[in-house]
Protein backbone atom coordinates (compact mmCIF):
# COMPACT_ATOMS: atom_id res chain seq x y z
CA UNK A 1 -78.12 6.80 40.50
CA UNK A 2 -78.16 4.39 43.42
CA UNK A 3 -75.10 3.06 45.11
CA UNK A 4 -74.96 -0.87 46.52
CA UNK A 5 -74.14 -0.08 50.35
CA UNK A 6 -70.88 -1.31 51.49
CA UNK A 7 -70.57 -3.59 54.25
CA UNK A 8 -69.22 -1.73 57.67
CA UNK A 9 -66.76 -4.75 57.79
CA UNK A 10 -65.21 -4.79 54.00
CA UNK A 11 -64.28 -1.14 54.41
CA UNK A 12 -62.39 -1.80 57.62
CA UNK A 13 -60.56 -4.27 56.16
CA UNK A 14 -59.66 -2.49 53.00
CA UNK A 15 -58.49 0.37 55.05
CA UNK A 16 -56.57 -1.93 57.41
CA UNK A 17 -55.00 -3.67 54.39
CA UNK A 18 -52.20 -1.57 54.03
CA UNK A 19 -51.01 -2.17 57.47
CA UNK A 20 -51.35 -5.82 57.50
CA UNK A 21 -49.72 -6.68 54.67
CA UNK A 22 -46.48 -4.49 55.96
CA UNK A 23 -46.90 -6.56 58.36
CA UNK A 24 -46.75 -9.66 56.84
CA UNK A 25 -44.07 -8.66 54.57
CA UNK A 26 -41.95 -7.55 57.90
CA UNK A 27 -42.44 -10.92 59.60
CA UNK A 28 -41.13 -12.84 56.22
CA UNK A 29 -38.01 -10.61 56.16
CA UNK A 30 -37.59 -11.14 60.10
CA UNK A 31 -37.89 -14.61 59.25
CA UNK A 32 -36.04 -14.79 56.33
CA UNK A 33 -33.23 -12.87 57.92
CA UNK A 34 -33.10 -15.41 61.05
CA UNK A 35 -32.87 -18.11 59.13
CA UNK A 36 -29.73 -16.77 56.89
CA UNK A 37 -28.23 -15.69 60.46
CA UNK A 38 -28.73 -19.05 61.73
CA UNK A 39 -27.47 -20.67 58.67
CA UNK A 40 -24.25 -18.60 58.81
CA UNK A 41 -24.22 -19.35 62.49
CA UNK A 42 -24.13 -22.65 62.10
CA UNK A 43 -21.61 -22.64 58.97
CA UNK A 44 -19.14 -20.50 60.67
CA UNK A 45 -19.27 -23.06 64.14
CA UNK A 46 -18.99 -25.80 61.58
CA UNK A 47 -15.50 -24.76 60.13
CA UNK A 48 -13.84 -23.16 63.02
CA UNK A 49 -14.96 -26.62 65.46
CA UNK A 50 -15.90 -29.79 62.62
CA UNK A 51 -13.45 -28.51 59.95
CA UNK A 52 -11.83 -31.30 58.66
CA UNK A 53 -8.12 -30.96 58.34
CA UNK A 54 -5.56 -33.40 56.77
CA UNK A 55 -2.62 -33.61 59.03
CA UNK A 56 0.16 -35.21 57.09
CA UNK A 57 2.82 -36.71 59.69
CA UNK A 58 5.61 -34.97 61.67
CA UNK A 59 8.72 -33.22 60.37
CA UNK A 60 12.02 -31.78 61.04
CA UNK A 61 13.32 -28.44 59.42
CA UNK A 62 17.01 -28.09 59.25
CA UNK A 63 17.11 -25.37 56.99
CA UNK A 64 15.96 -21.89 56.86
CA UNK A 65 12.82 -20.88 54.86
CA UNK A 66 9.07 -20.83 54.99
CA UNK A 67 7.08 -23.64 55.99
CA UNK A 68 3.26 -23.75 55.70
CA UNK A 69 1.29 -27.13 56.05
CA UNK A 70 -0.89 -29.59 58.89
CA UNK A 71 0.76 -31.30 61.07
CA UNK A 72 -0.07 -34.29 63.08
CA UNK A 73 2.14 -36.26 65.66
CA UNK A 74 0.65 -39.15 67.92
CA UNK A 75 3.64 -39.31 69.99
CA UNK A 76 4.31 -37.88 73.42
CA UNK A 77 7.88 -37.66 72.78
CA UNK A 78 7.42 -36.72 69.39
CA UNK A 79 6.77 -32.55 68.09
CA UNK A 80 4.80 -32.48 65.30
CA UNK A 81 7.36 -30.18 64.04
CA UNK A 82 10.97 -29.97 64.95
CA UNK A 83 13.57 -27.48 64.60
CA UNK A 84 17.20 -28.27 64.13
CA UNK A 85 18.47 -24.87 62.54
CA UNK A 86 19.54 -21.45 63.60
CA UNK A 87 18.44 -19.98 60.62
CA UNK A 88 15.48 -18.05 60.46
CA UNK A 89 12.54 -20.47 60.09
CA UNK A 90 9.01 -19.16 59.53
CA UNK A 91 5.77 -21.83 60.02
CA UNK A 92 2.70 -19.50 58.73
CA UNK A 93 -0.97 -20.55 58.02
CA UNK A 94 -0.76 -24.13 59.47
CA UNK A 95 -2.17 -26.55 61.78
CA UNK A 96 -0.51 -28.66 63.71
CA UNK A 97 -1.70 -31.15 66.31
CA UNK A 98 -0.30 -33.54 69.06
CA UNK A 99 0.40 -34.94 72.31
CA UNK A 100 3.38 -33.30 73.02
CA UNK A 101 5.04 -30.41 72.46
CA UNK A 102 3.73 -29.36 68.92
CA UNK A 103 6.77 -27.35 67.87
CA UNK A 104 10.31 -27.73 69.45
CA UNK A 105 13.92 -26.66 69.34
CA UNK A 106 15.35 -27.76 71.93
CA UNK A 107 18.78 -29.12 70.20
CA UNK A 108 20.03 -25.65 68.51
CA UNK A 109 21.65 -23.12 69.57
CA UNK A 110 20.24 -19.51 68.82
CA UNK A 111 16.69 -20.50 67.24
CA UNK A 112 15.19 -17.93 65.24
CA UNK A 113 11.48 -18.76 65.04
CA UNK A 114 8.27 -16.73 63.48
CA UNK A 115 5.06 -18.65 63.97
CA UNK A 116 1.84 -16.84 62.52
CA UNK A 117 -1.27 -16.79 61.74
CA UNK A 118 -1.35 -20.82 63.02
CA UNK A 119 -4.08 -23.07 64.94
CA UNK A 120 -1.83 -25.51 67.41
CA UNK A 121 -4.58 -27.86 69.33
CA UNK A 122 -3.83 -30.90 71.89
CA UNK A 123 -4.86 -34.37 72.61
CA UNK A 124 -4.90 -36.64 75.06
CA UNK A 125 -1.08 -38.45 75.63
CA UNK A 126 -2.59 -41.73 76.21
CA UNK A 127 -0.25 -42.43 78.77
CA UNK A 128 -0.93 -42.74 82.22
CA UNK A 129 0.51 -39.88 84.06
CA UNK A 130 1.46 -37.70 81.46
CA UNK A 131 0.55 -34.40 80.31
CA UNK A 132 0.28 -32.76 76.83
CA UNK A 133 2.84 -30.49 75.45
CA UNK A 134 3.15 -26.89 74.87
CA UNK A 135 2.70 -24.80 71.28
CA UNK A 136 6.35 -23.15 71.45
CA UNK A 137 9.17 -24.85 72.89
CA UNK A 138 12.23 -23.00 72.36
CA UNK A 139 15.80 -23.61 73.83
CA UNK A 140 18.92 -20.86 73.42
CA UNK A 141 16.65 -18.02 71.88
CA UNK A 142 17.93 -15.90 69.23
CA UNK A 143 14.78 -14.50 67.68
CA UNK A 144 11.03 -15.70 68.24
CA UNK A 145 7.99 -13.68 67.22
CA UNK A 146 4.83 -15.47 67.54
CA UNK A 147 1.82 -13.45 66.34
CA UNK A 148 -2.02 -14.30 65.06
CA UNK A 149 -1.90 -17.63 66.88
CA UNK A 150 -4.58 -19.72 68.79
CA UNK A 151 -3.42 -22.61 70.81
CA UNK A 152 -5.82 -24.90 71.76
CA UNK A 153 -6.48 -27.70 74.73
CA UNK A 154 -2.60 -28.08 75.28
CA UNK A 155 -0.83 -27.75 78.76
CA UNK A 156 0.89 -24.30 78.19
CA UNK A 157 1.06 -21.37 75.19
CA UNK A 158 5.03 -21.18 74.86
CA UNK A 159 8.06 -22.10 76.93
CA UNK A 160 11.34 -20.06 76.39
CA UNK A 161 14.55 -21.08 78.05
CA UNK A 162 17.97 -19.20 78.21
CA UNK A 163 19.18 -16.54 75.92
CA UNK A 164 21.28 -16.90 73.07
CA UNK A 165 21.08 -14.50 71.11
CA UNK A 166 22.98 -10.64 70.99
CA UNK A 167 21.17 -8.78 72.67
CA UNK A 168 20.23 -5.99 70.35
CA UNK A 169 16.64 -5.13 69.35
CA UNK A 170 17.34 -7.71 65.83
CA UNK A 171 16.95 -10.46 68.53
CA UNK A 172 14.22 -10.62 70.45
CA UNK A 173 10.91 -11.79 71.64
CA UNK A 174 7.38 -10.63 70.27
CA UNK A 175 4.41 -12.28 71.97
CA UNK A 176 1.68 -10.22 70.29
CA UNK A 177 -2.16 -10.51 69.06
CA UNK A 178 -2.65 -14.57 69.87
CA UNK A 179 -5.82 -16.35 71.72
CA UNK A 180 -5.32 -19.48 73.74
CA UNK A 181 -8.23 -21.71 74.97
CA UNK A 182 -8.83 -23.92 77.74
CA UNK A 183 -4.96 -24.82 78.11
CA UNK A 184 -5.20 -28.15 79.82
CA UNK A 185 -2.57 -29.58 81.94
CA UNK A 186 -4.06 -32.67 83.60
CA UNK A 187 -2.31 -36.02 83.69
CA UNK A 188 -3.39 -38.40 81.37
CA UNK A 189 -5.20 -42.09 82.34
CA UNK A 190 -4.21 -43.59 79.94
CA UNK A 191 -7.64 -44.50 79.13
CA UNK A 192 -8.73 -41.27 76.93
CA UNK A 193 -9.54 -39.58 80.32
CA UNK A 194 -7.75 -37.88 82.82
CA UNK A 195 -6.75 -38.42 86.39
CA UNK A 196 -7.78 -36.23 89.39
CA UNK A 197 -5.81 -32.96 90.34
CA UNK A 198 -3.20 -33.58 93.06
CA UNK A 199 -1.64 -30.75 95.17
CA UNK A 200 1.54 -29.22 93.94
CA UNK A 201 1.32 -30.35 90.07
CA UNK A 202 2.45 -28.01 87.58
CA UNK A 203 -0.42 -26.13 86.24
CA UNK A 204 -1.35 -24.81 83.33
CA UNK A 205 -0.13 -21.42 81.77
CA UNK A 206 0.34 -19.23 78.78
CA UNK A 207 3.70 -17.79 78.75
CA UNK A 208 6.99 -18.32 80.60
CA UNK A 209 10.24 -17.42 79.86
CA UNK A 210 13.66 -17.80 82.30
CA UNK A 211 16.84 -16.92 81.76
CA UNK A 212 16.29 -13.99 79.19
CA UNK A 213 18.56 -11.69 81.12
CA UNK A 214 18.73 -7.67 79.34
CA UNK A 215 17.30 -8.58 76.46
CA UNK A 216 16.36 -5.10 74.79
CA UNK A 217 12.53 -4.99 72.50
CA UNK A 218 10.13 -7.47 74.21
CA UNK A 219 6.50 -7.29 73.96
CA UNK A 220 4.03 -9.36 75.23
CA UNK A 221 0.84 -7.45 74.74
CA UNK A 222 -2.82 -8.42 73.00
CA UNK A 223 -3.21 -11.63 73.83
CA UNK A 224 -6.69 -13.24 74.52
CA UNK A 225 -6.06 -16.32 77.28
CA UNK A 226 -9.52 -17.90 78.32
CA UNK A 227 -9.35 -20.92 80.48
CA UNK A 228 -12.88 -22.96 81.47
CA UNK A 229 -13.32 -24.19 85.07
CA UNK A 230 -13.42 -27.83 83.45
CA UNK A 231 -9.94 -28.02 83.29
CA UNK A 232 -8.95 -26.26 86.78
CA UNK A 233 -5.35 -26.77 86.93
CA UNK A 234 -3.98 -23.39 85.92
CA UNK A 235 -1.63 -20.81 87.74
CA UNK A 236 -0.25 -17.46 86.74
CA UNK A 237 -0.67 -16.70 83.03
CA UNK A 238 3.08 -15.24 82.27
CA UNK A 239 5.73 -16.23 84.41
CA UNK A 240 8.98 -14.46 84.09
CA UNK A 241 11.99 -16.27 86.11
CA UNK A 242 15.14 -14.29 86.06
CA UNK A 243 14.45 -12.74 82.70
CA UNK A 244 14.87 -8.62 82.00
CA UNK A 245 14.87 -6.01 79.28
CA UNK A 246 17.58 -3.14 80.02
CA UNK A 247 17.08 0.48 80.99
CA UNK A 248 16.53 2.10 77.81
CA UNK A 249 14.14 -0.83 76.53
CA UNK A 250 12.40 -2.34 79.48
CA UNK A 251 10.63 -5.84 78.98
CA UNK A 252 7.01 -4.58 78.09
CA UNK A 253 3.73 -7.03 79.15
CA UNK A 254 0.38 -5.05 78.35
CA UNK A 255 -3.07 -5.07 77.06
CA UNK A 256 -3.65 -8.96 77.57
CA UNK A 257 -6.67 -10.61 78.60
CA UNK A 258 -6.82 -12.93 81.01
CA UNK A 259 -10.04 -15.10 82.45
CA UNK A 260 -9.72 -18.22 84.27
CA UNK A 261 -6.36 -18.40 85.57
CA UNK A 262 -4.98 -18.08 89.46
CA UNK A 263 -2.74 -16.14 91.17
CA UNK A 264 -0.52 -18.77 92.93
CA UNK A 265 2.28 -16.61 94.30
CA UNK A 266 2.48 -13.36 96.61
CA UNK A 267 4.97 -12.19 93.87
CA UNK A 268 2.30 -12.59 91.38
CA UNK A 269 0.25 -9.23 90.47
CA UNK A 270 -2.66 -9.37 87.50
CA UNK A 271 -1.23 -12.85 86.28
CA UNK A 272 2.48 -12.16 85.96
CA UNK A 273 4.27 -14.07 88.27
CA UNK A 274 8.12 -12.61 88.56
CA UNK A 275 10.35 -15.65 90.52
CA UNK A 276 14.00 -15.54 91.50
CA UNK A 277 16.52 -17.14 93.57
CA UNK A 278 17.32 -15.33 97.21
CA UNK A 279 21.43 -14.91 96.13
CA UNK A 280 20.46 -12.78 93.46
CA UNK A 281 17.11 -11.30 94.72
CA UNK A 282 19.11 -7.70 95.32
CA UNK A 283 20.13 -7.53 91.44
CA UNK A 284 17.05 -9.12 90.35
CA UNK A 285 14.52 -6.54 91.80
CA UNK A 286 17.07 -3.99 90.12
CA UNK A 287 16.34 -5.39 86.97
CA UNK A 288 12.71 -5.73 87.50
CA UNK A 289 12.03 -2.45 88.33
CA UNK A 290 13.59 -1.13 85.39
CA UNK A 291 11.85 -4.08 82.98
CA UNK A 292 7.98 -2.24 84.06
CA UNK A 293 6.39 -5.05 83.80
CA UNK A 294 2.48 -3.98 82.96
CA UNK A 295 -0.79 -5.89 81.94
CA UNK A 296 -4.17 -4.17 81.64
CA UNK A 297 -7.06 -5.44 79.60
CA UNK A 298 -8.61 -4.78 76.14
């Protein structure tokens, strides 16, 4: 019987065929998989930075409860949510946006305040000269826990003034597991832009809190703060001004992350800046060293 020779070429190729169509079948997957990636990519940016919420307008809580909604106020001297209650209030999976201060009790005495889980961002005041607000404006503290946030573009994270609660670990303050991003305090031009840094205006910052004096229980630890150069005007991340936990429960500051801010006191060490007056510095450094104040990073 005679055989048809086979070309030298044909039985390359058929042995090669194997190889090149795992090939081919490789590159489609590769392909196939960059384009899902990029898809999800690009949905995920879409709804964390294009998502369109619906703010409804500002309100005022006067009564204890749970409060989850969006937000909006378009006033400097207006929160987008005010609280006028001691009872325990609780503002969960919300969004709320403004020029000022985006949540404030500055009127009532002993505020107990949860936040969580919550997206606070800021805009321009539209006034020339002024600055945005803060997330967490809180006057005579009871309780405040504030946990799972991200605060956005606004000129500081949370401001806590004076003590008012009693002093037990039931009233406290829990700073734990939030992210804040490019905290912005630059003065307004009334014009949608901003005016040029001057020497010796208040910066940006994360956290302070003054006048907490032996308060037993609070922790300040896993936070994210990230601040661009673009915005510039920044000092110490946590600021504590005559503020204290007691002996047997110091104050406790740990595991945050911090990028982007500056050290703008000699008192300052790894972004906590601990400030005073000099008639009760003696006291005060007493207190201090039994508060071990610590940051690291995670």
């Amino acid at each position: 019987m005679s055989t048809v020779p086979q070309n030298n070429n044909d039985s390359i190729l058929l042995r090669l065929w194997p190889w090149v169509a795992t090939f081919c079948l490789l590159v489609t997957l590769v392909s196939a998989v960059a384009t899902a990636i990029m898809y999800i990519t690009h949905a995920s940016s879409s709804q964390t930075t294009t998502k369109q919420v619906t703010y409804g307008s500002p309100i005022t809580i006067t009564k204890g409860g749970t409060y989850s909604g969006n937000w909006q106020s378009t006033k400097p001297d207006m929160p987008a949510v005010k609280i006028a209650t001691g009872e325990p209030v609780l503002i969960i999976n919300s969004h709320i946006k403004g020029p000022g201060d985006l949540i404030q009790a500055l009127d009532t005495t002993g505020s107990n305040i949860t936040v969580r889980n919550s997206v606070g961002l800021g805009i321009n005041p539209g006034v020339v000269g002024k600055t945005k607000g803060v997330f967490l404006h809180v006057n005579a503290v009871a309780k405040i826990v504030v946990e799972n946030c991200d605060m956005q573009e606004i000129s500081g994270g949370i401001m806590l003034d004076s003590s008012a609660g009693n002093k037990t670990s039931d009233q406290t303050v829990v700073i734990r597991y939030n992210r804040s991003l490019n905290l912005d305090a630059r003065r307004s031009d009334g014009k949608g832009g901003y005016l040029p840094y001057q020497q010796g205006q208040p910066g940006a910052y994360f956290l302070q809190i003054q006048h907490l004096d032996a308060v037993p229980g609070v922790n300040i630890g896993w936070n994210e703060m990230i601040n661009g150069p673009s915005n510039g005007t920044v000092e110490s991340a946590i600021t504590l001004n005559q503020s204290s936990g007691t002996a047997d429960s110091p104050l406790l500051i740990h595991d945050n992350y911090v990028q982007g801010f500056v050290l703008i006191s000699p008192q300052s060490d790894d972004h906590v800046q601990i400030a005073d007056t000099v008639t009760q510095r003696s006291a005060w450094q007493q207190k201090i060293a039994k508060a071990r104040v610590i940051i690291g990073s995670h």
